[in-house]
N, C-alpha and C. Protein backbone atom coordinates (compact mmCIF):
# COMPACT_ATOMS: atom_id res chain seq x y z
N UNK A 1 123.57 -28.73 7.14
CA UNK A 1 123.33 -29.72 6.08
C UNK A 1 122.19 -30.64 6.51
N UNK A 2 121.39 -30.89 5.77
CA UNK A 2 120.04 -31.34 5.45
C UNK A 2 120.06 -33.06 5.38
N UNK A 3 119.95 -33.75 6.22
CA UNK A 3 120.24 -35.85 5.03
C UNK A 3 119.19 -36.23 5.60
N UNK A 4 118.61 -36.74 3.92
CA UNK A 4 117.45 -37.59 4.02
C UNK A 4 117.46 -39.02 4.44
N UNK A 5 116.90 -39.51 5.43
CA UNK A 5 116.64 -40.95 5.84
C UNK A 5 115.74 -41.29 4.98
N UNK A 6 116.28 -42.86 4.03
CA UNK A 6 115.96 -43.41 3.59
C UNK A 6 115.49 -44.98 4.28
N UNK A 7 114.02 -45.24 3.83
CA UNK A 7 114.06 -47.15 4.84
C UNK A 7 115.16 -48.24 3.79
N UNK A 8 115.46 -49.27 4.24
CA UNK A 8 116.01 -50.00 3.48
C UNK A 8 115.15 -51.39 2.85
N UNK A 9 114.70 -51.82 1.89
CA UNK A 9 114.12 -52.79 1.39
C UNK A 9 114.97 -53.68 1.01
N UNK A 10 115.47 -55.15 1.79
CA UNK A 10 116.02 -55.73 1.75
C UNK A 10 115.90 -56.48 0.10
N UNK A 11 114.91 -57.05 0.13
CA UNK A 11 114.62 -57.37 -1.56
C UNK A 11 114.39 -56.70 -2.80
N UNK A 12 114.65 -55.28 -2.18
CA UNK A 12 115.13 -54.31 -3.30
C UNK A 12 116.33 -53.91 -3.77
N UNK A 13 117.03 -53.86 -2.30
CA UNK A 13 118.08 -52.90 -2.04
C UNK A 13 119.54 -54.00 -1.92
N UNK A 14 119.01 -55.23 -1.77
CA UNK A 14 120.18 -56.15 -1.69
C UNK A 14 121.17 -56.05 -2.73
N UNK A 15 122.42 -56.59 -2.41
CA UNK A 15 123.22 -56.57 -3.49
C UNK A 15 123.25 -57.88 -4.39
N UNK A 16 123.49 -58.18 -5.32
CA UNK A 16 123.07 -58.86 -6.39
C UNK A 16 123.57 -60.39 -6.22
N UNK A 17 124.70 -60.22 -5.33
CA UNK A 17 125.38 -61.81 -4.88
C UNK A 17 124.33 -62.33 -3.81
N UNK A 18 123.64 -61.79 -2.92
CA UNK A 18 122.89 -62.24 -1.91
C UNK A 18 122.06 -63.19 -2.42
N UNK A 19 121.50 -64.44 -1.34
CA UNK A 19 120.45 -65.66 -2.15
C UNK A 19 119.80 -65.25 -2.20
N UNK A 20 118.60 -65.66 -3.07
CA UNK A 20 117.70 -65.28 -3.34
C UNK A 20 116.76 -65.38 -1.76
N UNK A 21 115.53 -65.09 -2.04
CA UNK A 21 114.11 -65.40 -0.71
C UNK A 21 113.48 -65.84 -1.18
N UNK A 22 113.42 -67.35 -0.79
CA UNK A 22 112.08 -68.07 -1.44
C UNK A 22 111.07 -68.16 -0.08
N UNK A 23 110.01 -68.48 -1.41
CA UNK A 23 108.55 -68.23 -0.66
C UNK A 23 107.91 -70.02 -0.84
N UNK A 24 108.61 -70.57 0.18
CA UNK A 24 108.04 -72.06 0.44
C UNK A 24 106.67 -72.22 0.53
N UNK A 25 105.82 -71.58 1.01
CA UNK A 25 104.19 -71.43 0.86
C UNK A 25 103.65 -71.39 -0.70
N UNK A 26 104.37 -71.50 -1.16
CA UNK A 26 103.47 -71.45 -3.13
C UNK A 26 103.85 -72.39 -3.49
N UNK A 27 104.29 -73.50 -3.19
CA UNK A 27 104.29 -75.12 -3.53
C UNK A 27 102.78 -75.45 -3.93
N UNK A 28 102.76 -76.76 -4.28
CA UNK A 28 101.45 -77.35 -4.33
C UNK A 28 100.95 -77.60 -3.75
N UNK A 29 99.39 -77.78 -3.26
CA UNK A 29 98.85 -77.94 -2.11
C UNK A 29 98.61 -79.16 -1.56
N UNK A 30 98.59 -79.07 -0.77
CA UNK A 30 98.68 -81.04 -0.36
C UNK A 30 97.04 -81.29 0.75
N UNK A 31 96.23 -82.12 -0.14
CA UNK A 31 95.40 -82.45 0.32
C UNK A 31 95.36 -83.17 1.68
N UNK A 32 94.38 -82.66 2.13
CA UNK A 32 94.43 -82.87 4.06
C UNK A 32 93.82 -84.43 4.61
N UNK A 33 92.96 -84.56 3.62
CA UNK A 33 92.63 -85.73 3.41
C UNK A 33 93.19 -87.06 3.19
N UNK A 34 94.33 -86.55 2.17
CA UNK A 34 95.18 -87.87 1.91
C UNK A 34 96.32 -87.83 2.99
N UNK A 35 96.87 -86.52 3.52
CA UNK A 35 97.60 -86.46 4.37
C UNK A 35 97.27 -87.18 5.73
N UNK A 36 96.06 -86.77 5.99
CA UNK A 36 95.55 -87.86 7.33
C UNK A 36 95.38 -88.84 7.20
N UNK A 37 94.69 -89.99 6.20
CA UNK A 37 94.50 -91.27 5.89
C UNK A 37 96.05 -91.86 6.11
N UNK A 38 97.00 -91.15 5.41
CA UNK A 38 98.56 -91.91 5.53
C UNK A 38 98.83 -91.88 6.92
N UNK A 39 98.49 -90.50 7.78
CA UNK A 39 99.00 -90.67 9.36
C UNK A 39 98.53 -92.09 10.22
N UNK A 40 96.78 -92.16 9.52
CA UNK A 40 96.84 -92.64 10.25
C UNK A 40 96.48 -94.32 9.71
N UNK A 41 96.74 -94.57 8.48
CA UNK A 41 97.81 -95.70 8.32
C UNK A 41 99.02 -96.36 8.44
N UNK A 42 99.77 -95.30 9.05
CA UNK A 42 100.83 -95.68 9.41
C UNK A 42 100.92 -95.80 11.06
N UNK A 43 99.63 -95.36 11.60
CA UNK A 43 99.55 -95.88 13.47
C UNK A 43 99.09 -97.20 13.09
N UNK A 44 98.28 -97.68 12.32
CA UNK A 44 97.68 -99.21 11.73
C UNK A 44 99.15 -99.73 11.81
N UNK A 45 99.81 -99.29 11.05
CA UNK A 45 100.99 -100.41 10.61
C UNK A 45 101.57 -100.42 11.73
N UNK A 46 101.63 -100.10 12.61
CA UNK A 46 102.32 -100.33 13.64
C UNK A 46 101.96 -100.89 14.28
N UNK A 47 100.53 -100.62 14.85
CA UNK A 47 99.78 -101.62 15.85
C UNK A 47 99.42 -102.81 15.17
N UNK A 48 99.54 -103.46 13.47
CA UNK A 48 99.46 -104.36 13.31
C UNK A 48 100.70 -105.45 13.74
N UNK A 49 101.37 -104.33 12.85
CA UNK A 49 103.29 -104.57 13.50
C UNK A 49 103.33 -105.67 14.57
N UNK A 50 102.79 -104.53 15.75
CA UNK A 50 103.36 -105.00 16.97
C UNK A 50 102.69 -106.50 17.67
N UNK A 51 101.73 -106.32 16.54
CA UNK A 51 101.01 -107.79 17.18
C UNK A 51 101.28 -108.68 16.46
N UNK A 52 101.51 -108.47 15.12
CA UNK A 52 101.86 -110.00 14.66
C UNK A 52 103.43 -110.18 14.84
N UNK A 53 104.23 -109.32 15.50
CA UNK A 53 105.38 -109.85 15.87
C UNK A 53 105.53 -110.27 17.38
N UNK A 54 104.68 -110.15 18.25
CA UNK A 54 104.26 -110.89 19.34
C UNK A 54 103.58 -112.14 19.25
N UNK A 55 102.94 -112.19 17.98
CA UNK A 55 102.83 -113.71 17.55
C UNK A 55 103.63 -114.49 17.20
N UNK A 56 104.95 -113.65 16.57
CA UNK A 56 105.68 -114.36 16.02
C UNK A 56 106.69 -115.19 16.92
N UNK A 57 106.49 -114.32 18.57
CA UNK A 57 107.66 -114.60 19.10
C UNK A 57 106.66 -115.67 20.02
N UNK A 58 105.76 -115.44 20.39
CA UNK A 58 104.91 -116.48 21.34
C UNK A 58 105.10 -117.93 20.49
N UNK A 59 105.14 -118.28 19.52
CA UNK A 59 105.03 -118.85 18.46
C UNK A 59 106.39 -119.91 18.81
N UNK A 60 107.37 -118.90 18.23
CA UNK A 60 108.88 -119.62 18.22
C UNK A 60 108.97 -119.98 19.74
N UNK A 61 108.43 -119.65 20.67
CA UNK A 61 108.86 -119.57 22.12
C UNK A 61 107.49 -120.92 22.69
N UNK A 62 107.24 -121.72 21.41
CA UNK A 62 106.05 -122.38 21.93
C UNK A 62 106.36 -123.82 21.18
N UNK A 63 107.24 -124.55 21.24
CA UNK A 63 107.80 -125.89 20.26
C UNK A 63 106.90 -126.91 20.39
N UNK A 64 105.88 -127.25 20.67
CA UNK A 64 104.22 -127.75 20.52
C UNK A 64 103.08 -126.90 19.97
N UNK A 65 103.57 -125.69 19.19
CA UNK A 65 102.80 -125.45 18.67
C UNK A 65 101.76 -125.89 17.37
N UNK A 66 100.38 -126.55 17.63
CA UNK A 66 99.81 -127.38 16.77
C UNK A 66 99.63 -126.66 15.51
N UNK A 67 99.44 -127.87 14.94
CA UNK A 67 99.50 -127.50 13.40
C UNK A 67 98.21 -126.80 12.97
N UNK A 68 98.01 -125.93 12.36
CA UNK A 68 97.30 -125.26 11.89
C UNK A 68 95.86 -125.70 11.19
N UNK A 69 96.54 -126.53 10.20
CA UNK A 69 95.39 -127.52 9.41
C UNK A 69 94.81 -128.45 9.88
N UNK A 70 95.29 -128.65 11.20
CA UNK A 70 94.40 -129.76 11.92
C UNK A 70 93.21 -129.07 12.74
N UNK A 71 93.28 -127.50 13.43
CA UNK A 71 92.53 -127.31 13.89
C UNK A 71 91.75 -126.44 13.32
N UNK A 72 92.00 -125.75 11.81
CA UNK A 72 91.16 -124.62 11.15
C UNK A 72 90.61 -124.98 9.73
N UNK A 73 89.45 -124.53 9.26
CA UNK A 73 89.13 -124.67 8.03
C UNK A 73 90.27 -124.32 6.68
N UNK A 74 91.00 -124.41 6.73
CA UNK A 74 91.66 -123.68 5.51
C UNK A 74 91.10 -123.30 4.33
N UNK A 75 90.16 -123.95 3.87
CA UNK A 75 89.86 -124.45 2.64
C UNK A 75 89.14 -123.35 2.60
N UNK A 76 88.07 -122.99 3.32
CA UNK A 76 86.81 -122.19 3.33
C UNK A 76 88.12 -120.68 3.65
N UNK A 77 88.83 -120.62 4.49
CA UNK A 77 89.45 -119.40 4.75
C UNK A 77 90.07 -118.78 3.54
N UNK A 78 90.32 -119.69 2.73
CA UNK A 78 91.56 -119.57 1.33
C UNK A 78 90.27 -118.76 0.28
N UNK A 79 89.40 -119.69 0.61
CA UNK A 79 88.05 -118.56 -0.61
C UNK A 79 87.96 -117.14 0.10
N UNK A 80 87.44 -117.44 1.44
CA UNK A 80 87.23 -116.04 1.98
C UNK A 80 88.23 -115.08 1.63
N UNK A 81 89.86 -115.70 1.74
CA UNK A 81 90.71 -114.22 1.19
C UNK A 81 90.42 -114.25 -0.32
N UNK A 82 90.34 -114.95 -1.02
CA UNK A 82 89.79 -114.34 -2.44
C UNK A 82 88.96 -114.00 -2.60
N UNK A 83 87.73 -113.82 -1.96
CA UNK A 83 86.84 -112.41 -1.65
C UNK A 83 87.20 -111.69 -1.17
N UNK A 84 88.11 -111.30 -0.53
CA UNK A 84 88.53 -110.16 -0.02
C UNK A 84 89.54 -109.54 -1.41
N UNK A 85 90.52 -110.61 -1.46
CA UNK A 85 90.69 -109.76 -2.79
C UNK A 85 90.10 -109.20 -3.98
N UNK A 86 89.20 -110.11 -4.38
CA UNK A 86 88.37 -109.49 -5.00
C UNK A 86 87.37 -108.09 -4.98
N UNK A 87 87.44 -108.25 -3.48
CA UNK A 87 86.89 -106.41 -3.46
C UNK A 87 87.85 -105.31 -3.63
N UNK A 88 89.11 -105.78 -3.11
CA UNK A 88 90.19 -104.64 -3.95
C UNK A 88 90.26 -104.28 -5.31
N UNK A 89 90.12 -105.51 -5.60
CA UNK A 89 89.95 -105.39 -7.37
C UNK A 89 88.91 -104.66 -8.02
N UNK A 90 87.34 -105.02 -7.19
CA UNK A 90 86.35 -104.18 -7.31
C UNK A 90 85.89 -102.75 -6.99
N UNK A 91 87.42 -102.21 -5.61
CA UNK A 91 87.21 -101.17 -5.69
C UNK A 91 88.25 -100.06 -6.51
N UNK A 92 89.26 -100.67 -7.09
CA UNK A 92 90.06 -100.26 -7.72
C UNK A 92 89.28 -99.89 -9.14
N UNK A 93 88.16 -101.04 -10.15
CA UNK A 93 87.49 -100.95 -11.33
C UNK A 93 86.79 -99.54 -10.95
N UNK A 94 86.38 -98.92 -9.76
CA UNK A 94 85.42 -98.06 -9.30
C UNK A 94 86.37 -96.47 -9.43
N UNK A 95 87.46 -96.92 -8.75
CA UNK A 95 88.03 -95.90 -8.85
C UNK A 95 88.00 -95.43 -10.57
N UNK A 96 88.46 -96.42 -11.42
CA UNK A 96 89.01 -96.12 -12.81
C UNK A 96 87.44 -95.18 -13.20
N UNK A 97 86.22 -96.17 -12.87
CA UNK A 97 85.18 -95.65 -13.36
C UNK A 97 84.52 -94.17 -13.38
N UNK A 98 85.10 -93.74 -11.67
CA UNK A 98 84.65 -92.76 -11.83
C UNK A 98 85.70 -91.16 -12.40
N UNK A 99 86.32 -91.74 -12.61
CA UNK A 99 87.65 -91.11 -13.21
C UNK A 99 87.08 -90.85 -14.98
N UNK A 100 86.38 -91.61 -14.96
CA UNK A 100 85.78 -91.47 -16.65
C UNK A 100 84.57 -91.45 -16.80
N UNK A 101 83.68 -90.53 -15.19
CA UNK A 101 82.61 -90.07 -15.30
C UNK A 101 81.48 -91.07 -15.69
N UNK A 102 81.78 -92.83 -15.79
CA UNK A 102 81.06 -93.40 -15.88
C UNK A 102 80.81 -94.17 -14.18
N UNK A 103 79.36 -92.96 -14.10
CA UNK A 103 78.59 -92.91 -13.16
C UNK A 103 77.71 -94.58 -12.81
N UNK A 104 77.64 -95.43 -13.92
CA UNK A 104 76.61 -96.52 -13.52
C UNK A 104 77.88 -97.64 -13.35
N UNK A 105 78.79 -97.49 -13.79
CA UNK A 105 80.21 -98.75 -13.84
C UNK A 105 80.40 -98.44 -12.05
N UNK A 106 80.66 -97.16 -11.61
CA UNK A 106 80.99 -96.66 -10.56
C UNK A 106 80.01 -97.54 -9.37
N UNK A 107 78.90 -97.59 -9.66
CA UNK A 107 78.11 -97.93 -8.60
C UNK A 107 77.88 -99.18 -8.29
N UNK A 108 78.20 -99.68 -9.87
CA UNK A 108 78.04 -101.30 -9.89
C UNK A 108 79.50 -101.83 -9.09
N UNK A 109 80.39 -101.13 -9.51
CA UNK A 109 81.85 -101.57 -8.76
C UNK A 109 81.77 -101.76 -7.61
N UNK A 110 81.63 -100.56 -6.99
CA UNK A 110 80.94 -99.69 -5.70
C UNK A 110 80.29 -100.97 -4.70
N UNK A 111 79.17 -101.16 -5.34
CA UNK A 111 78.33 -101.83 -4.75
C UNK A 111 78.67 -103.00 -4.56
N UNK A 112 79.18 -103.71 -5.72
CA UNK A 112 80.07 -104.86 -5.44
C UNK A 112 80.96 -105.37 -4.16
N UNK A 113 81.58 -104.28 -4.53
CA UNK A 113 82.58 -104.11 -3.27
C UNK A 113 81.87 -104.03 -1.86
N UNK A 114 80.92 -103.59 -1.72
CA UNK A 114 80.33 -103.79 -0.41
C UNK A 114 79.90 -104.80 0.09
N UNK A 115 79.40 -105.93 -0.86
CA UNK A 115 78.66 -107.00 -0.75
C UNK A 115 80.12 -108.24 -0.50
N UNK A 116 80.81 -108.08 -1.37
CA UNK A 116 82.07 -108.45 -1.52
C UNK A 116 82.43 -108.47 0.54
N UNK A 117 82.54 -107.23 1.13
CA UNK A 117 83.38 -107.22 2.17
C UNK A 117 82.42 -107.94 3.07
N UNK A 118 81.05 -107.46 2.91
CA UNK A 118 79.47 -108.01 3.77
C UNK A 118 80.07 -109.89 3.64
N UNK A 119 80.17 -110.10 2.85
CA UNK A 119 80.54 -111.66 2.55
C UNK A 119 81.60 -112.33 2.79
N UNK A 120 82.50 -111.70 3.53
CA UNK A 120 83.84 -111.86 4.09
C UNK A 120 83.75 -111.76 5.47
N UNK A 121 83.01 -110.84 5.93
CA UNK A 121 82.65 -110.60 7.37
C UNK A 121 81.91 -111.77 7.72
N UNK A 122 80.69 -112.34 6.95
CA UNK A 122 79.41 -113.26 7.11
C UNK A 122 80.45 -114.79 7.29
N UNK A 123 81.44 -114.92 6.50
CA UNK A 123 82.08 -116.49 6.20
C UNK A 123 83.03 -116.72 7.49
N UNK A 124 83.83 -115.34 7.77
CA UNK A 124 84.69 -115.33 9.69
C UNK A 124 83.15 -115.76 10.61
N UNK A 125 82.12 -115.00 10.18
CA UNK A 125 81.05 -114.98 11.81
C UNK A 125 81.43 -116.71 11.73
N UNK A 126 80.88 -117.14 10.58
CA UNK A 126 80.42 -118.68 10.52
C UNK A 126 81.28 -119.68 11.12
N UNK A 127 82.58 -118.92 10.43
CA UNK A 127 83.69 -120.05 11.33
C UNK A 127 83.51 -119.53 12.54
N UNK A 128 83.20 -118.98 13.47
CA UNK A 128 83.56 -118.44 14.77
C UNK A 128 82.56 -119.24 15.47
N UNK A 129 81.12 -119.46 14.49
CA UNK A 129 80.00 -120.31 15.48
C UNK A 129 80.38 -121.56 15.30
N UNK A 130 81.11 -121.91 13.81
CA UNK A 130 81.26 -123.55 13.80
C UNK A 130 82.67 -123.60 15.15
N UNK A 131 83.27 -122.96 15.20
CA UNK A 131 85.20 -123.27 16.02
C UNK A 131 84.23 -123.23 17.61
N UNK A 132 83.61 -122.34 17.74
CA UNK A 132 83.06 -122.03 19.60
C UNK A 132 81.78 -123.58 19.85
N UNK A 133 81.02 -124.11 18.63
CA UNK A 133 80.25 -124.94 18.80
C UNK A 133 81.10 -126.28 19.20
N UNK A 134 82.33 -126.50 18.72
CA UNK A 134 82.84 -127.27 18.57
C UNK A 134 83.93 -126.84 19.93
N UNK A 135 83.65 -126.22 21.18
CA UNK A 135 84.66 -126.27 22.15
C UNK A 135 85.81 -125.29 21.70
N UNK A 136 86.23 -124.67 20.65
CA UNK A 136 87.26 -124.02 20.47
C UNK A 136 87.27 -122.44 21.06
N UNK A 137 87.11 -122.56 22.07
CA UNK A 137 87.22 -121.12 22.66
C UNK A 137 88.47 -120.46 23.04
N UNK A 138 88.44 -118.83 23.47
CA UNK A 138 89.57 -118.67 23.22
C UNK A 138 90.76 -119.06 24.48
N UNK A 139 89.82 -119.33 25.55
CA UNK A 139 90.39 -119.57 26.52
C UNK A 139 90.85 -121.20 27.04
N UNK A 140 91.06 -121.87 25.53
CA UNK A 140 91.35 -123.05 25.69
C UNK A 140 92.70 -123.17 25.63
N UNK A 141 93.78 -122.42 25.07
CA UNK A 141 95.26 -122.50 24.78
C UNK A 141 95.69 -121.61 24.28
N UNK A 142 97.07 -120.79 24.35
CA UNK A 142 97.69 -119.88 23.42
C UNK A 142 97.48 -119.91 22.14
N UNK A 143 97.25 -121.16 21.56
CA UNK A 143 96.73 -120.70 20.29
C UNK A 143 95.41 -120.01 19.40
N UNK A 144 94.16 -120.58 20.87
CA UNK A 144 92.97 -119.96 20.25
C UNK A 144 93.05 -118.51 20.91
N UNK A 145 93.97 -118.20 21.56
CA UNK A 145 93.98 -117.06 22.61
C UNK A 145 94.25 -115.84 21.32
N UNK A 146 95.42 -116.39 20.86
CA UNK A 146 96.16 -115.51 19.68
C UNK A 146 95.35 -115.55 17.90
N UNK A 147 94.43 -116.70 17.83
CA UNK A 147 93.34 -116.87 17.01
C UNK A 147 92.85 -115.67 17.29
N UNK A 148 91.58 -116.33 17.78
CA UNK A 148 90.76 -114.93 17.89
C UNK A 148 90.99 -113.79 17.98
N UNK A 149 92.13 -113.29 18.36
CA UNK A 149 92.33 -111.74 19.06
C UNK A 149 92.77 -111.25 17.31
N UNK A 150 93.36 -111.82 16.84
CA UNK A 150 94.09 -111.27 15.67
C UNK A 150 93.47 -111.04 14.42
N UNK A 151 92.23 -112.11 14.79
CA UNK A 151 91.38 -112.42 13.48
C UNK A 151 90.02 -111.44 14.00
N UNK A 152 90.02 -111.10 14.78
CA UNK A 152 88.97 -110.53 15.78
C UNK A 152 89.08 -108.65 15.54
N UNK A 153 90.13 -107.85 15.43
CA UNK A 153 90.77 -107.39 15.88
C UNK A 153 90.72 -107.00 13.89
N UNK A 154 91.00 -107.45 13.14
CA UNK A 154 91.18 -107.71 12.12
C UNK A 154 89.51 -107.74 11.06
N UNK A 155 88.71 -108.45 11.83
CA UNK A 155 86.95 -108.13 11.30
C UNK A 155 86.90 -106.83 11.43
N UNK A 156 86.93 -106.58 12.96
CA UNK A 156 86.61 -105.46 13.19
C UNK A 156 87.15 -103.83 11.99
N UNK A 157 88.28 -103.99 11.96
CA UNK A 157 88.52 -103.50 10.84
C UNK A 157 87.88 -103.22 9.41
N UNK A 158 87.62 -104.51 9.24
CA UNK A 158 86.70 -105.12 7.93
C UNK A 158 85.52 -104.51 7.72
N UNK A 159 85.12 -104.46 9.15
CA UNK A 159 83.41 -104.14 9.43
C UNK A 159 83.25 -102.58 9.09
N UNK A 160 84.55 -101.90 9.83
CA UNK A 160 84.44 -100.54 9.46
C UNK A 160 84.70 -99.90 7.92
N UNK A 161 85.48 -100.65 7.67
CA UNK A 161 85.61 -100.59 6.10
C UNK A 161 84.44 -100.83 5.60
N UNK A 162 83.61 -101.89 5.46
CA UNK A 162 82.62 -101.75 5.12
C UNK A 162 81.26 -100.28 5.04
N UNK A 163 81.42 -100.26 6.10
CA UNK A 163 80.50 -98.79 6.49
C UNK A 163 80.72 -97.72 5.71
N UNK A 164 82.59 -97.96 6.10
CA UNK A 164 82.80 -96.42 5.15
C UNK A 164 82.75 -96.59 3.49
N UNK A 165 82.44 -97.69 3.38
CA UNK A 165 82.29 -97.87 1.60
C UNK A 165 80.79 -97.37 1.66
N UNK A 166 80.11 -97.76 2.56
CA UNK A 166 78.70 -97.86 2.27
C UNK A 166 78.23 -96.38 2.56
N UNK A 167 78.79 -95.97 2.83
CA UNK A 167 78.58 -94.08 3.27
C UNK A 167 78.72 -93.82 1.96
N UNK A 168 80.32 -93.91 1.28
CA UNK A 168 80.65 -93.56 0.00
C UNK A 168 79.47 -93.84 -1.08
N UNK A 169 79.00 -95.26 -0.87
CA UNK A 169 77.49 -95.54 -1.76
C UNK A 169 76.95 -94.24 -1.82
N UNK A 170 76.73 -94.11 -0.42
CA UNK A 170 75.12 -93.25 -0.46
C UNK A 170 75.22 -92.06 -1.09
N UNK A 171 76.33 -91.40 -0.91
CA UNK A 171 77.25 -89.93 -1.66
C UNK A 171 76.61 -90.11 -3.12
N UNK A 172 77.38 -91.66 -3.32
CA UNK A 172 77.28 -91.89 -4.79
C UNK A 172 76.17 -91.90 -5.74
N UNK A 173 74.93 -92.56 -5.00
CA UNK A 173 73.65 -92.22 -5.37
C UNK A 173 73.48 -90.77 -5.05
N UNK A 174 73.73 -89.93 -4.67
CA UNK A 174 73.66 -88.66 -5.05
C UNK A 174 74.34 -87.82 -5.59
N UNK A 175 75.07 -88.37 -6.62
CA UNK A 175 75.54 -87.56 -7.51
C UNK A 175 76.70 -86.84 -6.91
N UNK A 176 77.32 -86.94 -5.68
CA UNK A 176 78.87 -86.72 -5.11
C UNK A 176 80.06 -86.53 -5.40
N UNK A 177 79.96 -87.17 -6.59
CA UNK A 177 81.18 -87.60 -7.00
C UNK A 177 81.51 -87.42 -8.47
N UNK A 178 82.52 -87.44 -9.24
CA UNK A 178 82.74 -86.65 -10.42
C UNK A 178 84.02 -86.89 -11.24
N UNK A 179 84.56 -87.22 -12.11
CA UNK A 179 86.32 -87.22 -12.24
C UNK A 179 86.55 -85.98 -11.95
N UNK A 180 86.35 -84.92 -11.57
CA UNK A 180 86.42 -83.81 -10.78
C UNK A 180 86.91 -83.90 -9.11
N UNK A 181 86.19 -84.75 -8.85
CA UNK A 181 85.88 -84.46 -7.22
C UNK A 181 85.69 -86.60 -7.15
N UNK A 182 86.64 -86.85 -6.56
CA UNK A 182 86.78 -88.42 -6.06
C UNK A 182 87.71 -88.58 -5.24
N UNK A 183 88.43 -87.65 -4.11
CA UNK A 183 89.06 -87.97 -3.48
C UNK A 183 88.57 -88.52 -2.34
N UNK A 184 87.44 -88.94 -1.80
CA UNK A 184 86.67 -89.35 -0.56
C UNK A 184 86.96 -91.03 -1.02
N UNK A 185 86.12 -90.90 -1.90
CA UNK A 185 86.60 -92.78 -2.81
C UNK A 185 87.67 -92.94 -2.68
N UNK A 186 89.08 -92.09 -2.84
CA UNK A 186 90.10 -92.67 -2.48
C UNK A 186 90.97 -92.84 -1.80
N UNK A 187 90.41 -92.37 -0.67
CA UNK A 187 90.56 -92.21 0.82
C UNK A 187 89.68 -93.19 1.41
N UNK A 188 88.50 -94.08 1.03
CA UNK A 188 87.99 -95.22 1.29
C UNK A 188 88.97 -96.06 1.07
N UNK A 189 89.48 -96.31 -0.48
CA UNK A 189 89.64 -97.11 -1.17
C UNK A 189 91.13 -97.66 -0.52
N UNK A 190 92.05 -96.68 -0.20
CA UNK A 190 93.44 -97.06 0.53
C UNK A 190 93.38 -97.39 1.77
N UNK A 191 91.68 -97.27 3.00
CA UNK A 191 92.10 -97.90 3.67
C UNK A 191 91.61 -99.84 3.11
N UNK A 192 90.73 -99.81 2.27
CA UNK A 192 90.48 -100.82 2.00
C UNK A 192 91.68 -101.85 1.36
N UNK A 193 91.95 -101.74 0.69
CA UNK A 193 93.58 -101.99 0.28
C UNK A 193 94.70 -102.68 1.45
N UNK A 194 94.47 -101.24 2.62
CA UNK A 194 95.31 -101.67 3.78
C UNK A 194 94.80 -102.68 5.15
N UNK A 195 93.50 -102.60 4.59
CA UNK A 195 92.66 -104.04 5.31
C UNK A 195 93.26 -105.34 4.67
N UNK A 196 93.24 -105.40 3.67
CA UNK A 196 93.33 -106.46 2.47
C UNK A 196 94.83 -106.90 2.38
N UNK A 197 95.43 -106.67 3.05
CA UNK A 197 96.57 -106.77 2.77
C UNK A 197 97.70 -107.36 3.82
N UNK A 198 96.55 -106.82 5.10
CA UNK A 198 96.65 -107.35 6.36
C UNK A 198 96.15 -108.55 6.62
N UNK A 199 95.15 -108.87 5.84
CA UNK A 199 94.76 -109.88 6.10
C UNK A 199 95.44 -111.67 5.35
N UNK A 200 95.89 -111.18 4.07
CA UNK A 200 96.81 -111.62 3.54
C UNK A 200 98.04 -112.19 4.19
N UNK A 201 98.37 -111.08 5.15
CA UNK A 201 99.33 -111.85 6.24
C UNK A 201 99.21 -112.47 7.20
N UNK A 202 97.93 -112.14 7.60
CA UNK A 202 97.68 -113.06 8.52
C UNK A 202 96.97 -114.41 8.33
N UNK A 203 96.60 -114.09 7.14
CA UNK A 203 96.23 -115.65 6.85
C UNK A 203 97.36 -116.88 6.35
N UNK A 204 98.33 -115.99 6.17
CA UNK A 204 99.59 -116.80 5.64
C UNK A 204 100.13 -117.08 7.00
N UNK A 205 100.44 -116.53 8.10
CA UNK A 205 100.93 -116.50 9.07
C UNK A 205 99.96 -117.93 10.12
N UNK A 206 98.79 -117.38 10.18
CA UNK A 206 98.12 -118.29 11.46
C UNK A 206 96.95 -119.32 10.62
N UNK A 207 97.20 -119.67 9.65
CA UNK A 207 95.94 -120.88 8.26
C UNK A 207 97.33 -121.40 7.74
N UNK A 208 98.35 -121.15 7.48
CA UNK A 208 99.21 -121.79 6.39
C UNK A 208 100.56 -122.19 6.87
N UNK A 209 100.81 -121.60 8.51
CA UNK A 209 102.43 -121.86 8.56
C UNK A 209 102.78 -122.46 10.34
């Protein structure tokens, strides 16, 4: 007697109660771009984390700690964060703009926003020459120690944000960009956001409290 070997095809040959086989790879695709910006906003949040809660504790652990408004501009700092907000706002109008292919709203937003952050960076230098002209260095007390480093630390940020808007410009004058194709803008635009937001706390934290 003669028996044919047959192969067995599991997803043929299964019996009808068995689960199904899914194919997890045919999901939607998840942009690599936005996936990295979040990674590595969320190492930001941490290393912001960890420092303004080392302020917080140097702080409580410091019961002469001087008052704020006696030794900092407030007044001038309180505009500067509403330029800063204001460039969120300006880069958010940019986003909408180019979402509706209006290419000249885009640039004007755009551009705004750069000048916007350029002018936020320019108003910290100023306090830094008026606070150091005036003896306030950082090596005068825990408080200018934790000043500067935070606010310092925090430009720097600013500064790079800036750049990377201003890269995005240059794209933009060349025609880069599209309600098609704007995910680079918004991968600028969230870390800008997450500058802005930081800074918000820290100005509430070391100008107001």
């Amino acid at each position: 007697m003669t028996t044919t070997m047959t192969s067995y095809d599991p997803a043929v040959d299964a019996p009808k109660h068995h689960h199904p086989v899914y194919d997890y790879d045919s999901g939607p695709p998840v942009d690599r771009g936005k996936f990295a910006i979040w990674v590595f906003l969320g190492t930001e949040i941490m290393f912001f984390t960890g420092m303004i809660g080392t302020y917080i504790v140097l702080r409580a652990g410091s019961p002469e700690w001087p008052n704020p408004a006696h030794r900092l501009a407030v007044g001038i700092t309180a505009f500067n964060t509403f330029v800063l907000i204001c460039s969120s706002a300006t880069v958010v109008a940019g986003l909408f703009a180019v979402q509706k292919d209006d290419m000249a709203a885009l640039r004007k937003w755009w551009g705004l926003s750069i000048l916007l952050g350029a002018g936020f960076v320019g108003i910290q230098a100023y306090e830094y020459v008026h606070l150091i002209d005036h003896g306030m260095t950082p090596n005068q007390d825990l408080f200018w120690s934790t000043f500067y480093l935070m606010t310092a630390l925090h430009g720097l940020h600013v500064i790079i944000g800036v750049l990377w808007l201003a890269v995005a410009y240059v794209k933009i004058l060349r025609g880069g960009y599209s309600s098609k194709n704007w995910v680079g803008l918004e991968l600028a635009g969230l870390y800008w956001h997450f500058v802005d937001l930081v800074w918000v706390l820290l100005f509430t934290l070391i100008y107001l409290m």
